[in-house]
Structures are given as C-alpha cells and as structure tokens.
C-alpha atoms as a PDB file:
ATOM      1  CA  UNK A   1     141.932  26.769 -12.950  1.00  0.00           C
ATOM      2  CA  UNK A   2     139.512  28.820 -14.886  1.00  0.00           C
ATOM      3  CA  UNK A   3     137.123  26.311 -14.619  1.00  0.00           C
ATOM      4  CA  UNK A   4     137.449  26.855 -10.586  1.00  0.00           C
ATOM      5  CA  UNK A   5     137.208  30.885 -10.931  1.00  0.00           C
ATOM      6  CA  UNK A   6     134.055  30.981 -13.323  1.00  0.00           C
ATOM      7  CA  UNK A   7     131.980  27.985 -11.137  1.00  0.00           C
ATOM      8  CA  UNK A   8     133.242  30.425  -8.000  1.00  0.00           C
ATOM      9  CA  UNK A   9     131.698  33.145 -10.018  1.00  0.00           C
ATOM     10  CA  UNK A  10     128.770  31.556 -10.842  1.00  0.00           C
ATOM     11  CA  UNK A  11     127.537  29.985  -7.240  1.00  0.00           C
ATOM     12  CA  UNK A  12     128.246  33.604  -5.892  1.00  0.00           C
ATOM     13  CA  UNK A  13     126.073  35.564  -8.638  1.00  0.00           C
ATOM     14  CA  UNK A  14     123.484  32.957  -7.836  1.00  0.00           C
ATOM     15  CA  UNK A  15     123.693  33.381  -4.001  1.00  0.00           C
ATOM     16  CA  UNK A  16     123.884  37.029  -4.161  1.00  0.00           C
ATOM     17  CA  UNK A  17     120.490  36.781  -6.605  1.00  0.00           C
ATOM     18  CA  UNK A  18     118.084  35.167  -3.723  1.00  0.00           C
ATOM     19  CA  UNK A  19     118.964  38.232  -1.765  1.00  0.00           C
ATOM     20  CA  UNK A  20     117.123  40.199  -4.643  1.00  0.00           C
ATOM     21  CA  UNK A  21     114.517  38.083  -4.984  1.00  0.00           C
ATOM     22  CA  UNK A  22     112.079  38.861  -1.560  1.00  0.00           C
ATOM     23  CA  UNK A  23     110.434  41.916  -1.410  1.00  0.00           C
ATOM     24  CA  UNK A  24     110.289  43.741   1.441  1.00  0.00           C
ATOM     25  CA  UNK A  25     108.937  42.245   4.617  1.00  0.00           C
ATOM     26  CA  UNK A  26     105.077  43.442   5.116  1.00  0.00           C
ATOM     27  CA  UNK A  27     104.821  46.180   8.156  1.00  0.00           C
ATOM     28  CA  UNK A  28     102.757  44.659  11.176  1.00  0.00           C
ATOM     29  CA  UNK A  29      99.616  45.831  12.336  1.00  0.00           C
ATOM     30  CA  UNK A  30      99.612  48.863  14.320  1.00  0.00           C
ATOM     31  CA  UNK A  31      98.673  47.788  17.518  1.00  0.00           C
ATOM     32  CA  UNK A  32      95.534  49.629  19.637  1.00  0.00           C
ATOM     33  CA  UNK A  33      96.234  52.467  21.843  1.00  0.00           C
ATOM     34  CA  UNK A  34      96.612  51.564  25.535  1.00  0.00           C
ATOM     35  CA  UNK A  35      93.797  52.894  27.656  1.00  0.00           C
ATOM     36  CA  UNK A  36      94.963  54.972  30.411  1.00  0.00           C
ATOM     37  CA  UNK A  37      92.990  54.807  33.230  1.00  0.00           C
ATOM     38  CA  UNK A  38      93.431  57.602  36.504  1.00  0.00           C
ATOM     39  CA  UNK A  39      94.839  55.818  39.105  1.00  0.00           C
ATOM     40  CA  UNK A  40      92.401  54.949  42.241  1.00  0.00           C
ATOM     41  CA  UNK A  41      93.274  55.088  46.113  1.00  0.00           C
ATOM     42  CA  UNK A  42      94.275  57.885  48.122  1.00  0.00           C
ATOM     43  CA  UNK A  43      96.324  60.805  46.288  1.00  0.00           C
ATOM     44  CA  UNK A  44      99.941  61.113  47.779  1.00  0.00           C
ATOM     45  CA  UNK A  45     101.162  64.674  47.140  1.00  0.00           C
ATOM     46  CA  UNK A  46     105.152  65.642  47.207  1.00  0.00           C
ATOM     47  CA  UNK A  47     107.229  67.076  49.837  1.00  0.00           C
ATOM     48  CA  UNK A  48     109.250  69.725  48.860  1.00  0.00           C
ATOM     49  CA  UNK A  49     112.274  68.119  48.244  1.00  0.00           C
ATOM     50  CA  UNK A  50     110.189  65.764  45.560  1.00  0.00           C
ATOM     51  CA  UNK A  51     109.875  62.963  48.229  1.00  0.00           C
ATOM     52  CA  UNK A  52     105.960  61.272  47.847  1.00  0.00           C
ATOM     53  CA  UNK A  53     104.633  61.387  51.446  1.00  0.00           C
ATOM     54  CA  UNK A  54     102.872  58.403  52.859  1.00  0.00           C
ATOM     55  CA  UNK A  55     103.412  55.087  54.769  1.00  0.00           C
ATOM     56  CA  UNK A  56     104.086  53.709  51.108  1.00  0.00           C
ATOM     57  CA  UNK A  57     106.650  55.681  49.696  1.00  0.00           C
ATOM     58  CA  UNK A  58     110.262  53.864  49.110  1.00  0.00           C
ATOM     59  CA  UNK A  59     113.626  55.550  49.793  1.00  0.00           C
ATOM     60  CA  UNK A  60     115.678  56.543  47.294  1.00  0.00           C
ATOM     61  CA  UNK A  61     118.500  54.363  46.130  1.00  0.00           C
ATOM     62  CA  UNK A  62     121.814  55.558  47.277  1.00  0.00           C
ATOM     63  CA  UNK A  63     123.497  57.381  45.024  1.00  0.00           C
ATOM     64  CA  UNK A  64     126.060  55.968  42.867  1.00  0.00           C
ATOM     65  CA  UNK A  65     129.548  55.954  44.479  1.00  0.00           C
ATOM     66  CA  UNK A  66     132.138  57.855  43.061  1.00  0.00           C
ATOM     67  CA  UNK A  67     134.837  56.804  40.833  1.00  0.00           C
ATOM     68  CA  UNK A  68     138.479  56.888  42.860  1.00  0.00           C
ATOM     69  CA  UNK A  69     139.972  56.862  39.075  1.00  0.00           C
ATOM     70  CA  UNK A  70     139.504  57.388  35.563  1.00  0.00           C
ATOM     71  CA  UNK A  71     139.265  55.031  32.586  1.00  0.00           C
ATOM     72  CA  UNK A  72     141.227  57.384  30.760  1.00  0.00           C
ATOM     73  CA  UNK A  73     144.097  58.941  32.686  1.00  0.00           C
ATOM     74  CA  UNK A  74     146.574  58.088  34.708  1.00  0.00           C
ATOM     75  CA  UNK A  75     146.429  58.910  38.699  1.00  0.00           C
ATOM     76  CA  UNK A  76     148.921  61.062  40.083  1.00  0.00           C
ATOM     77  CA  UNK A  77     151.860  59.235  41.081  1.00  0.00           C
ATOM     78  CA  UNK A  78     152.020  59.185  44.801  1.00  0.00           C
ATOM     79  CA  UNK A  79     149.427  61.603  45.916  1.00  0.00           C
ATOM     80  CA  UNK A  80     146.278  61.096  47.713  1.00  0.00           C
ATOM     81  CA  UNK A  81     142.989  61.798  45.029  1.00  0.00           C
ATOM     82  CA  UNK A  82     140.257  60.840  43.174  1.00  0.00           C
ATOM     83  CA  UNK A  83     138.786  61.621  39.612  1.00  0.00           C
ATOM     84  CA  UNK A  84     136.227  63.880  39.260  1.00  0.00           C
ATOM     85  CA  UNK A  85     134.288  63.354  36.577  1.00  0.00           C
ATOM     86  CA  UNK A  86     132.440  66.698  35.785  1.00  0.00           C
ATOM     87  CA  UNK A  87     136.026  68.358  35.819  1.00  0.00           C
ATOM     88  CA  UNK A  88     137.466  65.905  34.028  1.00  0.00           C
ATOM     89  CA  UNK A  89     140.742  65.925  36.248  1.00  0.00           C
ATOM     90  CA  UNK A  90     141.872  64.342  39.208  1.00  0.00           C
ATOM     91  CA  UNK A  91     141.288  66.519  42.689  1.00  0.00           C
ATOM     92  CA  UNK A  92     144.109  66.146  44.850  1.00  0.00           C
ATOM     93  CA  UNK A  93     143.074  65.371  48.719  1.00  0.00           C
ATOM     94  CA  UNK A  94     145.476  67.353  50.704  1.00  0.00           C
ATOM     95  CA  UNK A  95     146.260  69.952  48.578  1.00  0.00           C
ATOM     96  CA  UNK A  96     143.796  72.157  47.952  1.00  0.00           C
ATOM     97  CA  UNK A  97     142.688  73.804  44.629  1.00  0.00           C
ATOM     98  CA  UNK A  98     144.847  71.633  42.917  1.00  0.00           C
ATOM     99  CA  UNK A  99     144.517  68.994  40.421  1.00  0.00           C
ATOM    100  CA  UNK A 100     146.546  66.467  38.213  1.00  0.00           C
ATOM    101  CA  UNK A 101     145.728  65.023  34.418  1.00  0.00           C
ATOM    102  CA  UNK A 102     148.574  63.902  31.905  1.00  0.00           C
ATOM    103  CA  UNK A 103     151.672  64.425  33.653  1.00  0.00           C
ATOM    104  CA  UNK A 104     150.702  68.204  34.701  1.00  0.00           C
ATOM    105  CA  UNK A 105     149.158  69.533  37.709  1.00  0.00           C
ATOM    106  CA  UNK A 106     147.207  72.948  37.536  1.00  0.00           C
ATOM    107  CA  UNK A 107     146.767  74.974  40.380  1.00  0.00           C
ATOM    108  CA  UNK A 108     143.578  77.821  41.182  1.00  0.00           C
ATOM    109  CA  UNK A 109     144.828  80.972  43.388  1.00  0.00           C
ATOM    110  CA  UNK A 110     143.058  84.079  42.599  1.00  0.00           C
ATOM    111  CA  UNK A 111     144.378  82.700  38.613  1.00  0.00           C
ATOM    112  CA  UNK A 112     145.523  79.494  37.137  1.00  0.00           C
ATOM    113  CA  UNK A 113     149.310  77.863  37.029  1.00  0.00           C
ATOM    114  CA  UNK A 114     150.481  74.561  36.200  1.00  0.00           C
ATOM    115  CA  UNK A 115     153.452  72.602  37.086  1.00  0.00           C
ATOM    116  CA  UNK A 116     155.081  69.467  36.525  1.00  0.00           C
ATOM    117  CA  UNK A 117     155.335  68.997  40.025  1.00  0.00           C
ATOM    118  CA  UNK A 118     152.620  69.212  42.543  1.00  0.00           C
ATOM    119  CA  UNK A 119     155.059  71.536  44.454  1.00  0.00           C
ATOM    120  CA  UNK A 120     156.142  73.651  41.665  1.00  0.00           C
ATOM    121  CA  UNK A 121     157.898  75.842  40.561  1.00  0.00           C
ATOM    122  CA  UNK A 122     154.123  76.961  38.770  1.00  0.00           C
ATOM    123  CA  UNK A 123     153.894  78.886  35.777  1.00  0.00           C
ATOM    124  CA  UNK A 124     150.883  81.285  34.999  1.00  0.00           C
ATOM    125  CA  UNK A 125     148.632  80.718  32.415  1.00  0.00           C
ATOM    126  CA  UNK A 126     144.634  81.533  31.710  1.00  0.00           C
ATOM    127  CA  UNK A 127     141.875  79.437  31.595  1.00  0.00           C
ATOM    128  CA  UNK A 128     142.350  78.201  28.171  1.00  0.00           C
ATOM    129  CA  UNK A 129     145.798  76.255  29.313  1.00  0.00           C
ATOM    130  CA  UNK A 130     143.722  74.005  31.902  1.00  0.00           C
ATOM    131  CA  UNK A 131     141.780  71.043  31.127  1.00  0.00           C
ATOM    132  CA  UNK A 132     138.075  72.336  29.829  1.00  0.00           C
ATOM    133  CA  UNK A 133     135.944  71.110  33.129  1.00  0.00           C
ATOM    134  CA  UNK A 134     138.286  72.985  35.483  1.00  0.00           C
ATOM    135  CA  UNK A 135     138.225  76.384  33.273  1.00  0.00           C
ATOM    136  CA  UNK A 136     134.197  76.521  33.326  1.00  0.00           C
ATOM    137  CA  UNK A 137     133.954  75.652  36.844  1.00  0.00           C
ATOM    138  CA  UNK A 138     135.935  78.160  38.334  1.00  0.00           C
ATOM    139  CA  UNK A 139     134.565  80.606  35.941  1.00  0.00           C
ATOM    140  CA  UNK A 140     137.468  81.829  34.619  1.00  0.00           C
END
C-alpha cells in the first residue's frame, strides 16, 4: 500500500515539474499598422434622421421584436401582457398603468399601490415599494 501512495506521489511531483520547466512563450511580432486610405467615389452625406442618401444605401434591419415574457418571472396568471424589459415588469394590455412581477401587481394613479389582485383592494405605497424600472420611469 505505501508502495502505491509514494509511486502516486512520485509520477505526480514529476508531472507537475514539466509544467515548471518552459519558460514563458516568446510575444509575437507586432504586426505593421494598417494604412488607411480616404475612401474614393462620390461622398454620400446623411439625412437627418442618420439615413445615408443615395441609390446605394441599405435599409435598416427591423428592429428586434419584443419579448412577450421574461426569462426570469413568471407571467401573470390569466391576463393579457407582455414583459417589458426596461421596466423590468410585465405591462398589462387592458388595464392600463398597471403591471404584474412576483405574485404582486402595482398600479400608477396620480401615486403608486399594489395589490395581490389585479382588481384590488390596492394599498398605497411610494416609489421605493415598486420594482426599480417602474419607480424611475414614472419619475416618482
């Protein structure tokens, strides 16, 4: 058995001592600047919305769609909405000012309220007891 332990011991020391051995690998050759040339053929100058004018000019790709739900929370359970990413919560469609992340829904009239229920009862509160997203969007 000891035998076994101290030729274990051995064949690791020696493995682990060819990883000491190299130095460390040389550093390439910086390679040459790249010449930038100005570009020939006719000058296209912007719209104003940023667009390049000109027969040439591509489209923009459409923008990206957006997400119905989140990775991270739960929709609403039987209610029309989608997540909204920059507030973080889910907008419900047919009611509005309201939204809906972990089990609460917070409501926006002329203040915030949340509720358990997307038809109450609703219980005041301030901006600091709604998700962060929906507190710096309504400025509150």
């Amino acid at each position: 058995m000891h035998a076994t332990v101290r030729l274990s011991l051995i064949t690791l020391a020696l493995g682990l001592s060819a990883c000491t051995v190299h130095g460390p690998a040389s550093q390439p050759e910086p390679e040459p600047p790249i010449e930038r040339l100005p570009p020939k053929g006719p000058v296209v100058k912007p719209l104003p919305g940023g667009q390049p004018a000109g027969p040439g000019s591509k489209p923009a790709p459409p923008a990206k769609p957006v997400p119905r739900t989140s990775a991270s929370f739960a929709p609403p359970p039987g209610g029309a909405s989608h997540w909204d990413p920059k507030l973080g919560v889910y907008v419900l469609d047919k009611k509005p000012n309201t939204f809906y992340r972990q089990r609460t829904y917070y409501r926006f009239d002329n203040g915030w309220s949340w509720s358990v229920s997307p038809d109450g009862p609703w219980q005041q509160t301030d901006s600091s007891g709604v998700p962060g997203g929906l507190g710096r969007a309504f400025g509150q």
